[in-house]
Protein backbone atom coordinates (compact mmCIF):
# COMPACT_ATOMS: atom_id res chain seq x y z
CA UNK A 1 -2.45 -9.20 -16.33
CA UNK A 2 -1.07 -6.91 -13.24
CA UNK A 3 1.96 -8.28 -11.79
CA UNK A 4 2.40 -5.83 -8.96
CA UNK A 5 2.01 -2.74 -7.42
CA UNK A 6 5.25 -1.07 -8.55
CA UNK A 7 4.80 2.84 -7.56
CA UNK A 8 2.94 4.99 -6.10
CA UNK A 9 2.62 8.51 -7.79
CA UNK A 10 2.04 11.44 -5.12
CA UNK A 11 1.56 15.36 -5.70
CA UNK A 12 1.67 17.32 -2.32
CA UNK A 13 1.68 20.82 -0.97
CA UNK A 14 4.14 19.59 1.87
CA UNK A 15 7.44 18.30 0.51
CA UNK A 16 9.44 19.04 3.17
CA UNK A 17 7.52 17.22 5.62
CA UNK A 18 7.20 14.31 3.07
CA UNK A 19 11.21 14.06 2.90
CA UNK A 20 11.22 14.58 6.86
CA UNK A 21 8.87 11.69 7.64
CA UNK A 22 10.05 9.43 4.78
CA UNK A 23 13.44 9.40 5.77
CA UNK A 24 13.69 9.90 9.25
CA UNK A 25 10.70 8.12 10.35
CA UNK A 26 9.41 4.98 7.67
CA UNK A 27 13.25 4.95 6.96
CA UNK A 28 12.90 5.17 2.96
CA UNK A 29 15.94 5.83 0.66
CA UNK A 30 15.11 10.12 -0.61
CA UNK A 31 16.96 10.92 -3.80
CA UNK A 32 16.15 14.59 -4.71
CA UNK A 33 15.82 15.05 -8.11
CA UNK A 34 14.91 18.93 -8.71
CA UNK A 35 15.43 21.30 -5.64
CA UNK A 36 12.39 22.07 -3.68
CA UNK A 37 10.25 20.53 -6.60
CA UNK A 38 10.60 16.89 -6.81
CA UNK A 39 11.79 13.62 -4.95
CA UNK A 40 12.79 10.24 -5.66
CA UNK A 41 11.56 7.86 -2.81
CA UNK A 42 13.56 4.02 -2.29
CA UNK A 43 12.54 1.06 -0.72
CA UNK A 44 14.54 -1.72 -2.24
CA UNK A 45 17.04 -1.81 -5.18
CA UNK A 46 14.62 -0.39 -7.95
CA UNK A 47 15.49 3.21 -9.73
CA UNK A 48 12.32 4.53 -7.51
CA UNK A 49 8.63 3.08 -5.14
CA UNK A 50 7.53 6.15 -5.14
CA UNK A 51 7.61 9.91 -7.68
CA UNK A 52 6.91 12.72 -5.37
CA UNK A 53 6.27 16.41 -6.76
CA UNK A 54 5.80 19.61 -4.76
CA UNK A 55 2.14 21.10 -6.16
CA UNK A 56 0.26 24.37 -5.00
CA UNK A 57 -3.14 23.15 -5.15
CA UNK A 58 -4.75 19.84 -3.12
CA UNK A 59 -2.77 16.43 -2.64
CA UNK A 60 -3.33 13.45 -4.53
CA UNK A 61 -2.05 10.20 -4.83
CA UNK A 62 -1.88 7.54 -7.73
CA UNK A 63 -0.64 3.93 -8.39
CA UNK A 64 1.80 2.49 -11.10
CA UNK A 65 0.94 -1.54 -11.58
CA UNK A 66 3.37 -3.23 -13.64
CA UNK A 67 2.89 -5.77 -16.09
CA UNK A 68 5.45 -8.29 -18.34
CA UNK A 69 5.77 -6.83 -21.51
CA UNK A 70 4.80 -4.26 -24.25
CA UNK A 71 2.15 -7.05 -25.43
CA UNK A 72 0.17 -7.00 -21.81
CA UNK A 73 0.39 -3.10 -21.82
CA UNK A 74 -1.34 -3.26 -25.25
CA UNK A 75 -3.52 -5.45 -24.53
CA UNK A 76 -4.46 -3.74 -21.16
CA UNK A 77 -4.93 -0.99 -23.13
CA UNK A 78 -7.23 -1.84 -25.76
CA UNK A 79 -9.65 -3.86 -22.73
CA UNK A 80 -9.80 -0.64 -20.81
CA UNK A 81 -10.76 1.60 -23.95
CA UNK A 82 -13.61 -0.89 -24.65
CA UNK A 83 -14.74 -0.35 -21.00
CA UNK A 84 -15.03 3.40 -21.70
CA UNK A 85 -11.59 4.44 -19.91
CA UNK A 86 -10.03 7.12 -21.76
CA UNK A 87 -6.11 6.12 -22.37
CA UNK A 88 -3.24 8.89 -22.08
CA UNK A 89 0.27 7.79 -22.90
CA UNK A 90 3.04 8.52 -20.80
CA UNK A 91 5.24 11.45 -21.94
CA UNK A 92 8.99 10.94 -22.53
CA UNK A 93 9.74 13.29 -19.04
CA UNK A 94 6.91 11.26 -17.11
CA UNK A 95 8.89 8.01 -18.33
CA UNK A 96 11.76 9.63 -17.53
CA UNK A 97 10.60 10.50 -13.89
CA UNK A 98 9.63 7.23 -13.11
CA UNK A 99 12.50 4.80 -14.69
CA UNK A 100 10.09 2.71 -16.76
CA UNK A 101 10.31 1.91 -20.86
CA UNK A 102 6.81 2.41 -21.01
CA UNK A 103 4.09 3.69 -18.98
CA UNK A 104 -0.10 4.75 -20.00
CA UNK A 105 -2.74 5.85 -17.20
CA UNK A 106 -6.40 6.98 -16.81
CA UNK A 107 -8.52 7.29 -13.83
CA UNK A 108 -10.64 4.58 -12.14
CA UNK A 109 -14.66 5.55 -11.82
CA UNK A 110 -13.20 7.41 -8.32
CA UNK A 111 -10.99 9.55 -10.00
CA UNK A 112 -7.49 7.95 -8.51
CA UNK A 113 -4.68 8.13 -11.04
CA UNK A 114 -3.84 4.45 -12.27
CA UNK A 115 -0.43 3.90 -14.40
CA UNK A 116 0.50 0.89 -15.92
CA UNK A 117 4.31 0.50 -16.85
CA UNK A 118 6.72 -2.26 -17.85
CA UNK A 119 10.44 -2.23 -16.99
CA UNK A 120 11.23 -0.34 -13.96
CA UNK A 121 15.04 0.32 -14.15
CA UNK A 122 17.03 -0.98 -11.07
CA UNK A 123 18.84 2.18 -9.49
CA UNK A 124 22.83 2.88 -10.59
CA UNK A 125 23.46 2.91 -6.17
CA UNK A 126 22.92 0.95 -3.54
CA UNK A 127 19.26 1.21 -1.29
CA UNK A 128 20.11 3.45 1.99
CA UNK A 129 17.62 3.41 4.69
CA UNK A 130 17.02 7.40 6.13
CA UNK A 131 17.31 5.29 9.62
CA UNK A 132 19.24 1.76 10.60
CA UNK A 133 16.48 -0.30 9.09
CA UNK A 134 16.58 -4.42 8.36
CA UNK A 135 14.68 -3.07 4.72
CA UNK A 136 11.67 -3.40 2.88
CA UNK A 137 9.81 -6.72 1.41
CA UNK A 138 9.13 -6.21 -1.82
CA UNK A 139 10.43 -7.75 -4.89
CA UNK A 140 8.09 -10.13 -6.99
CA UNK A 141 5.50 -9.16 -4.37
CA UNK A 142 5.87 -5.49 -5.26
CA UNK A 143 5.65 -2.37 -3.33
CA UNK A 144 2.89 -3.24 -0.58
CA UNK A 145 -0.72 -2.82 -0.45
CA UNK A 146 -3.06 0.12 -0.85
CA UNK A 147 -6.84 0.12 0.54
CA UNK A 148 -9.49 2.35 -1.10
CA UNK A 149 -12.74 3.53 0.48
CA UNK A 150 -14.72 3.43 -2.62
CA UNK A 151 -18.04 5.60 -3.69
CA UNK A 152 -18.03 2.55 -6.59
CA UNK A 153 -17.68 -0.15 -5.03
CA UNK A 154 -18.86 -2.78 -7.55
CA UNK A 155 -17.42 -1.07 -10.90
CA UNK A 156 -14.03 -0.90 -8.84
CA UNK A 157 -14.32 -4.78 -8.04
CA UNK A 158 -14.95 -5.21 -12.06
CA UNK A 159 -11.59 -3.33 -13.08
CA UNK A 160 -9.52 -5.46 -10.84
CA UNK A 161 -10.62 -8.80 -11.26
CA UNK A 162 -11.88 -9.16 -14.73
CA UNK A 163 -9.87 -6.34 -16.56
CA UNK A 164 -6.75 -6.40 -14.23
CA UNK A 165 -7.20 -10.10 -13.14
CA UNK A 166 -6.94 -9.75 -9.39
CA UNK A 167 -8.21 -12.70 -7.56
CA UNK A 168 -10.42 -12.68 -4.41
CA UNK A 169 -8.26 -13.41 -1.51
CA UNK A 170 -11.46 -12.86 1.25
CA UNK A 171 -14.39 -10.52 2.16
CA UNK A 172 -16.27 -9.41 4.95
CA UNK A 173 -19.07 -7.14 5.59
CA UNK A 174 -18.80 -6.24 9.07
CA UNK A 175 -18.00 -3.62 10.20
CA UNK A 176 -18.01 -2.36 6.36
CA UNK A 177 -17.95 -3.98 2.97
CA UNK A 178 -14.36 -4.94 1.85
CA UNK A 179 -12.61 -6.91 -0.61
CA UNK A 180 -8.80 -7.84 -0.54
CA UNK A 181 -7.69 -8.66 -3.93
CA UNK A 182 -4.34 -10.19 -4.88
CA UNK A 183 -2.37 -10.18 -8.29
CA UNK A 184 0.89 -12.25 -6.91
CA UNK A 185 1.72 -14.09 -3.91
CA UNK A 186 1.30 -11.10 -1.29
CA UNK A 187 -2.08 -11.69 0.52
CA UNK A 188 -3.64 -8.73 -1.09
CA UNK A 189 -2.36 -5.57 -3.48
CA UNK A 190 -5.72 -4.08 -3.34
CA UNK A 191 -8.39 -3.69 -0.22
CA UNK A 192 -11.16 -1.49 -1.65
CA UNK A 193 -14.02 -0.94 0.87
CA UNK A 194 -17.51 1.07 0.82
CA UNK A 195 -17.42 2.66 4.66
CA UNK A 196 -20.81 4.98 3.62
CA UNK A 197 -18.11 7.94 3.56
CA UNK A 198 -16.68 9.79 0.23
CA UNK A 199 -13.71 7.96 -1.68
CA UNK A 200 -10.46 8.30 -0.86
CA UNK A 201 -6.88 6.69 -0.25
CA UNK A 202 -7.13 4.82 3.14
CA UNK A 203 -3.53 3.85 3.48
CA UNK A 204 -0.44 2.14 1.81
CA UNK A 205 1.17 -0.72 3.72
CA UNK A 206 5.00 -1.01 3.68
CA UNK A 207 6.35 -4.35 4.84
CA UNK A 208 9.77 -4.22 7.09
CA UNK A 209 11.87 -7.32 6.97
CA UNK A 210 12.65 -6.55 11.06
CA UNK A 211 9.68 -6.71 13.49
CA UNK A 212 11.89 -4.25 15.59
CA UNK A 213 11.81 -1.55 13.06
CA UNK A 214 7.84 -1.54 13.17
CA UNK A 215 8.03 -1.12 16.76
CA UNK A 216 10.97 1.46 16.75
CA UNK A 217 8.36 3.32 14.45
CA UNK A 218 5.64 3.43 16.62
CA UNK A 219 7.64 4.34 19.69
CA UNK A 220 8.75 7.15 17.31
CA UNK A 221 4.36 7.96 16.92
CA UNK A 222 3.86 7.91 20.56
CA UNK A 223 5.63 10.91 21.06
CA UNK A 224 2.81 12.83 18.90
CA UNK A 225 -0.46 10.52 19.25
CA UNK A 226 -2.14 12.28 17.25
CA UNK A 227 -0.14 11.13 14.02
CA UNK A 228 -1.60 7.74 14.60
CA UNK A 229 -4.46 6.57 12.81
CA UNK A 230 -4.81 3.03 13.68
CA UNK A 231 -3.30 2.35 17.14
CA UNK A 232 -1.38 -1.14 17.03
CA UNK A 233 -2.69 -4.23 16.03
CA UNK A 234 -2.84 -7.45 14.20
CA UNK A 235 -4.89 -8.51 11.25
CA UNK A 236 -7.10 -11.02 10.95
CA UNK A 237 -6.50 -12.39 7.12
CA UNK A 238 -3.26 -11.38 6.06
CA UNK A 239 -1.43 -11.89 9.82
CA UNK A 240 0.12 -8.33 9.57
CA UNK A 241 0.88 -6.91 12.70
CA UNK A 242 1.14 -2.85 12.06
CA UNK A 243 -0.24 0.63 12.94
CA UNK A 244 -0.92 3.08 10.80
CA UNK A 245 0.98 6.57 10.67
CA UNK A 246 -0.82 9.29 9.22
CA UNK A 247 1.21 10.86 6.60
CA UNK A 248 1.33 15.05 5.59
CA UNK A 249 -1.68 14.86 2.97
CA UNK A 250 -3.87 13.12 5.21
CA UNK A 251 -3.74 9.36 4.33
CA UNK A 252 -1.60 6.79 5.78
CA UNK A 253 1.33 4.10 5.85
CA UNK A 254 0.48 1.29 7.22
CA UNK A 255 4.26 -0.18 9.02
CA UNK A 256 3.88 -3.91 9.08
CA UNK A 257 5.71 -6.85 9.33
CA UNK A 258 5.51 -10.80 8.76
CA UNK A 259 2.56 -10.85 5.95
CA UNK A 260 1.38 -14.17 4.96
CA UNK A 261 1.34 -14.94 1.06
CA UNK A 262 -1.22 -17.13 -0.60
CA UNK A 263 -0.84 -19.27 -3.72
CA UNK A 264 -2.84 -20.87 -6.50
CA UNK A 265 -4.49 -23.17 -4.42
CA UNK A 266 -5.99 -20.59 -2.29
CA UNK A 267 -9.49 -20.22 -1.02
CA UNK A 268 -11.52 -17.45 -0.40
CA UNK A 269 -13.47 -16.82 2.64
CA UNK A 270 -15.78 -14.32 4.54
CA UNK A 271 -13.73 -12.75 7.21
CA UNK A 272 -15.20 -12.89 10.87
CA UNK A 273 -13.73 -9.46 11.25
CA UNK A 274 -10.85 -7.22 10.41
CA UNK A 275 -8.45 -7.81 13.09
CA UNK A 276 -7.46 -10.25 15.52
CA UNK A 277 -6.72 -7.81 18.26
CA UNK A 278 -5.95 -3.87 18.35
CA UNK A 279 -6.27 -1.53 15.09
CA UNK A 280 -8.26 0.55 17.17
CA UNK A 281 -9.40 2.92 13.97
CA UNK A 282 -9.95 6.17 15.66
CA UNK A 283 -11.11 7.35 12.28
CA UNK A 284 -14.59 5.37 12.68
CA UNK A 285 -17.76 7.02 13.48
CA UNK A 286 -18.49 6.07 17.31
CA UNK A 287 -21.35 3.13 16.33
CA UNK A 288 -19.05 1.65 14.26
CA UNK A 289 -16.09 1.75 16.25
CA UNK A 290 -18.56 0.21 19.12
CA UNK A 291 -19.25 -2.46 16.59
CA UNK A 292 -15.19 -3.23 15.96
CA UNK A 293 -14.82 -3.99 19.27
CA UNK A 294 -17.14 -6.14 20.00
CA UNK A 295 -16.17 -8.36 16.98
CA UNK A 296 -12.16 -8.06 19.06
CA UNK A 297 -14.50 -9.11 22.14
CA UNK A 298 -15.60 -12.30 20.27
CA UNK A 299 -12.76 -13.72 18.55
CA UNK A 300 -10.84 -13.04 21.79
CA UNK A 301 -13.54 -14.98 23.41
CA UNK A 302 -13.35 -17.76 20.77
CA UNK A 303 -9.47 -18.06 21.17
CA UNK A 304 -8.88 -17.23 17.38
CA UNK A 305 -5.70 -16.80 16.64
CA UNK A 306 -2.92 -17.14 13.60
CA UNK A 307 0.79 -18.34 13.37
CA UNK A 308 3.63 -16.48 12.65
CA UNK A 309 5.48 -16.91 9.24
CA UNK A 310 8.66 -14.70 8.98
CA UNK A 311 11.25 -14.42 6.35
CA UNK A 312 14.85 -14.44 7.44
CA UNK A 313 15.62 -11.60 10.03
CA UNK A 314 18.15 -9.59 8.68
CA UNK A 315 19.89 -9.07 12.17
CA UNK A 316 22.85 -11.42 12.26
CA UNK A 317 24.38 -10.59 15.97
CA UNK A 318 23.05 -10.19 19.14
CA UNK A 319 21.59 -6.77 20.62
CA UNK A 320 24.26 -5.45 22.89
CA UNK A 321 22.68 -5.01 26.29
């Protein structure tokens, strides 16, 4: 079974501006590995989160999930090839690349790249933030969360939860069809929703340990609104508060903070709505932007709210006034 979401893979016409806004803006750790060709993104202690390579032709992005062993990768293996998934095995300079013992990938029925590794190598240095940062939640959670809009939406649902065994951690249909799926304690690894548009990469959420550093980002947005994708907000099942920053190839990070986890216990539900206030998604055709805020207008109007559940700030003295 998947773990985690352990890395993403990207391939992108605009390295520069990928280094710019990954260091000096989400405040990742760049390690350039060939000149002008090919980063090395950190967001924690491990050898890499993301592999980023400069490309002439159109962007795309992929995911590495991680599993236990060399047993669960074979066994992963042979369940996908009975589903009909051709399997490629990683090459020595791919595993190289990445810091993993042993990776294979194919493509899900929308075409996204999806690796599967074991043994991502802690790096030899220490994790420095491109900007004074409190750092990253990750570990046994992983990297974050991605969310696909899906052309497939039901053969999607079957390769996470009965090949990859993700479990259900809600649903809604309003204002679109969505499942959140989870692998480990992190509310969800996987969002995949059918908006009636073509498939694609919605976002990638990050988690900062400091609620300060996802505000310092979007004061850092403001000054170009148009980089903003999802104004600020707070969501309704997994208690993120975030906004989404659109990144050089057209998709976004999502820069949240204070997710809540779930455990085995958990039940599944169908989600009044996607947020409890904000998230304005500017992306939205107008009828169903009309029909997100009136679903705001009624859990406002019901009082629904969440608590807040934080980890440990990292911030151990005062702010000097």
């Amino acid at each position: 079974m998947i773990q985690a979401l352990s890395y993403i893979v990207v391939e992108t016409p605009h390295l520069d501006a990928w280094i710019e806004q990954s260091r000096h803006h989400v405040g990742l750790h760049v390690d350039e590995v060939e000149a002008n060709h090919r980063i090395r993104l950190r967001a924690d202690e491990k050898f890499q989160r993301f592999v980023v390579t400069k490309i002439d032709g159109l962007a795309t992005m992929g995911m590495g999930f991680e599993v236990p062993d060399a047993a669960e990768l074979a066994r992963l293996r042979q369940a996908l090839e009975s589903e009909g998934y051709p399997i490629t095995q990683g090459s020595k300079a791919e595993l190289s690349f990445r810091g993993v013992e042993d990776m294979m990938f194919f493509h899900d029925p929308d075409g996204v790249r999806i690796e599967i590794c074991y043994g991502l190598a802690d790096a030899g240095t220490p994790f420095v933030p491109g900007r004074p940062i409190g750092g990253f939640r990750t570990g046994d959670m992983g990297l974050g969360h991605v969310a696909l809009i899906t052309e497939h939406f039901d053969k999607l649902s079957h390769l996470y939860r009965n090949i990859f065994g993700f479990k259900v951690s809600d649903h809604t249909f309003a204002p679109f069809r969505v499942e959140f799926l989870h692998c480990n304690p992190r509310h969800h690894t996987i969002g995949i929703a059918h908006t009636g548009g073509p498939a694609k990469i919605y976002h990638l959420m990050l988690e900062y340990n400091d609620f300060d550093d996802v505000g310092r980002a979007y004061d850092m947005a403001l000054t170009n609104p148009d980089s903003i994708g999802v104004t600020l907000g707070r969501h309704i099942n997994d208690h993120v508060t975030s906004f989404y920053l659109k990144n050089p190839d057209g998709w976004m990070f999502e820069l949240g903070w204070a997710s809540r986890t779930v455990g085995p216990d958990w039940e599944a539900e169908e989600l009044e709505g996607m947020s409890l206030w904000g998230h304005d998604r500017t992306w939205l055709p107008d009828d169903k932007r009309e029909e997100a805020r009136q679903i705001l207008k009624r859990l406002a109007q019901k009082g629904v709210r969440a608590p807040v559940v934080t980890t440990t700030q990292t911030a151990t003295t005062k702010a000097q006034l």
